[in-house]
Protein backbone atom coordinates (compact mmCIF):
# COMPACT_ATOMS: atom_id res chain seq x y z
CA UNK A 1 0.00 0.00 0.00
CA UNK A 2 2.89 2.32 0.45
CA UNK A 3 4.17 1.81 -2.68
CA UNK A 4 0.81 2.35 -4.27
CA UNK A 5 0.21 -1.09 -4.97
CA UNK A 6 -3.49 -2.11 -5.44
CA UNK A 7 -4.63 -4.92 -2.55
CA UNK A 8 -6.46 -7.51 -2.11
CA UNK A 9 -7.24 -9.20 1.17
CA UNK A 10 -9.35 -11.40 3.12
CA UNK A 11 -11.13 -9.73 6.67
CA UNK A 12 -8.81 -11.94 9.22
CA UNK A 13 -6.93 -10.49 12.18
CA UNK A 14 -6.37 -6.35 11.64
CA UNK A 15 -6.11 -6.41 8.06
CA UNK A 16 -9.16 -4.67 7.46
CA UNK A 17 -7.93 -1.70 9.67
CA UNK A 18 -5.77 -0.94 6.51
CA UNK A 19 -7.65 -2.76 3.94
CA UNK A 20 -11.17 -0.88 3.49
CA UNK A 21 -13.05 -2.41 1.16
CA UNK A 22 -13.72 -0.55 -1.83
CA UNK A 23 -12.08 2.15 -0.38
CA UNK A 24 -8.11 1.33 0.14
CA UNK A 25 -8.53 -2.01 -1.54
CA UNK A 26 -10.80 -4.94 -1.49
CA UNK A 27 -11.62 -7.25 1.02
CA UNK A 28 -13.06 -11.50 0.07
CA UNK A 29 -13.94 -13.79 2.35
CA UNK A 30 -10.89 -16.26 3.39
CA UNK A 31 -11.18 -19.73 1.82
CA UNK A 32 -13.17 -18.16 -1.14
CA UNK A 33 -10.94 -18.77 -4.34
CA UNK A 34 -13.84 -17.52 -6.25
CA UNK A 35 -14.02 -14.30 -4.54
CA UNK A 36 -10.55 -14.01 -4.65
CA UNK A 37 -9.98 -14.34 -8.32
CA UNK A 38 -12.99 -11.92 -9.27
CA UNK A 39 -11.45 -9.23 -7.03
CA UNK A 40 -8.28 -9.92 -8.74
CA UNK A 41 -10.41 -9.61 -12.30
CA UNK A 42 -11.79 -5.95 -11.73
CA UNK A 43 -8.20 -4.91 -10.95
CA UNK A 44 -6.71 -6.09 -14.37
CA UNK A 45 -9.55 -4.71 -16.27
CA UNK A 46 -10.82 -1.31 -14.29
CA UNK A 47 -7.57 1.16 -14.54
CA UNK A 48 -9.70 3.78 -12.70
CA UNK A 49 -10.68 1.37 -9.85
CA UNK A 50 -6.88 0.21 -9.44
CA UNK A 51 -5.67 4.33 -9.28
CA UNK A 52 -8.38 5.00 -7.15
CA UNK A 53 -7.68 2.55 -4.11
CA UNK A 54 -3.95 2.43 -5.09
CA UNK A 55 -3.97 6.26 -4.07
CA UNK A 56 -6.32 5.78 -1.11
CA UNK A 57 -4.32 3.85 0.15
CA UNK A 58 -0.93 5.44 -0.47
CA UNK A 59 -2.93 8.27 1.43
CA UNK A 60 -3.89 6.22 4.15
CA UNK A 61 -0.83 5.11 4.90
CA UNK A 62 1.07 8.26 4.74
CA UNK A 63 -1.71 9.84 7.01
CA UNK A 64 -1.96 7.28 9.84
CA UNK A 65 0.79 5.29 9.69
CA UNK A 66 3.98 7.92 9.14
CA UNK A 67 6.81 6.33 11.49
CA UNK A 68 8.07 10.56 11.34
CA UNK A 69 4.73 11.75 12.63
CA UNK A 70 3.91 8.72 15.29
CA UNK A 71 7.08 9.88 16.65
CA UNK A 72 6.70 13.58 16.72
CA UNK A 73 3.18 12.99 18.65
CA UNK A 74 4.29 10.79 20.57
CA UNK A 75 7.43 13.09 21.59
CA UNK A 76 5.06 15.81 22.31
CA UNK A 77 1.98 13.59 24.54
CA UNK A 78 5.41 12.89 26.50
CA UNK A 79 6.12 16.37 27.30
């Protein structure tokens, strides 16, 4: 996701904390090869869907999950 890389995931664990689906990326059920390979499918053939969440994400990431800026807040709550 940093790298701007379209993603696909299943909802186990905290993956869907970064993976929001249809939003950052798209989320199938585990187990679900079916699922899987359509989500896969709109990604090779809708450019403007793959942009979209690729720059979500990217967004996302560089928002709430900036090593630089955890720091800096966390330097400052310390103060």
């Amino acid at each position: 996701m940093a790298f701007g890389t379209p993603c696909v995931s299943t909802d186990v664990t905290g993956i869907p904390e970064l993976v929001r689906d249809g939003e950052t990326g798209l989320i199938v059920p585990q187990h679900d090869a079916e699922q899987l390979a359509n989500a896969l499918g709109q990604f090779l053939t809708n450019s403007a869907l793959r942009v979209k969440l690729s720059t979500q994400a990217r967004q996302l990431i560089e928002s709430e999950f900036d090593i630089a800026i955890r720091f800096l807040l966390l330097t400052i709550e310390s103060i």
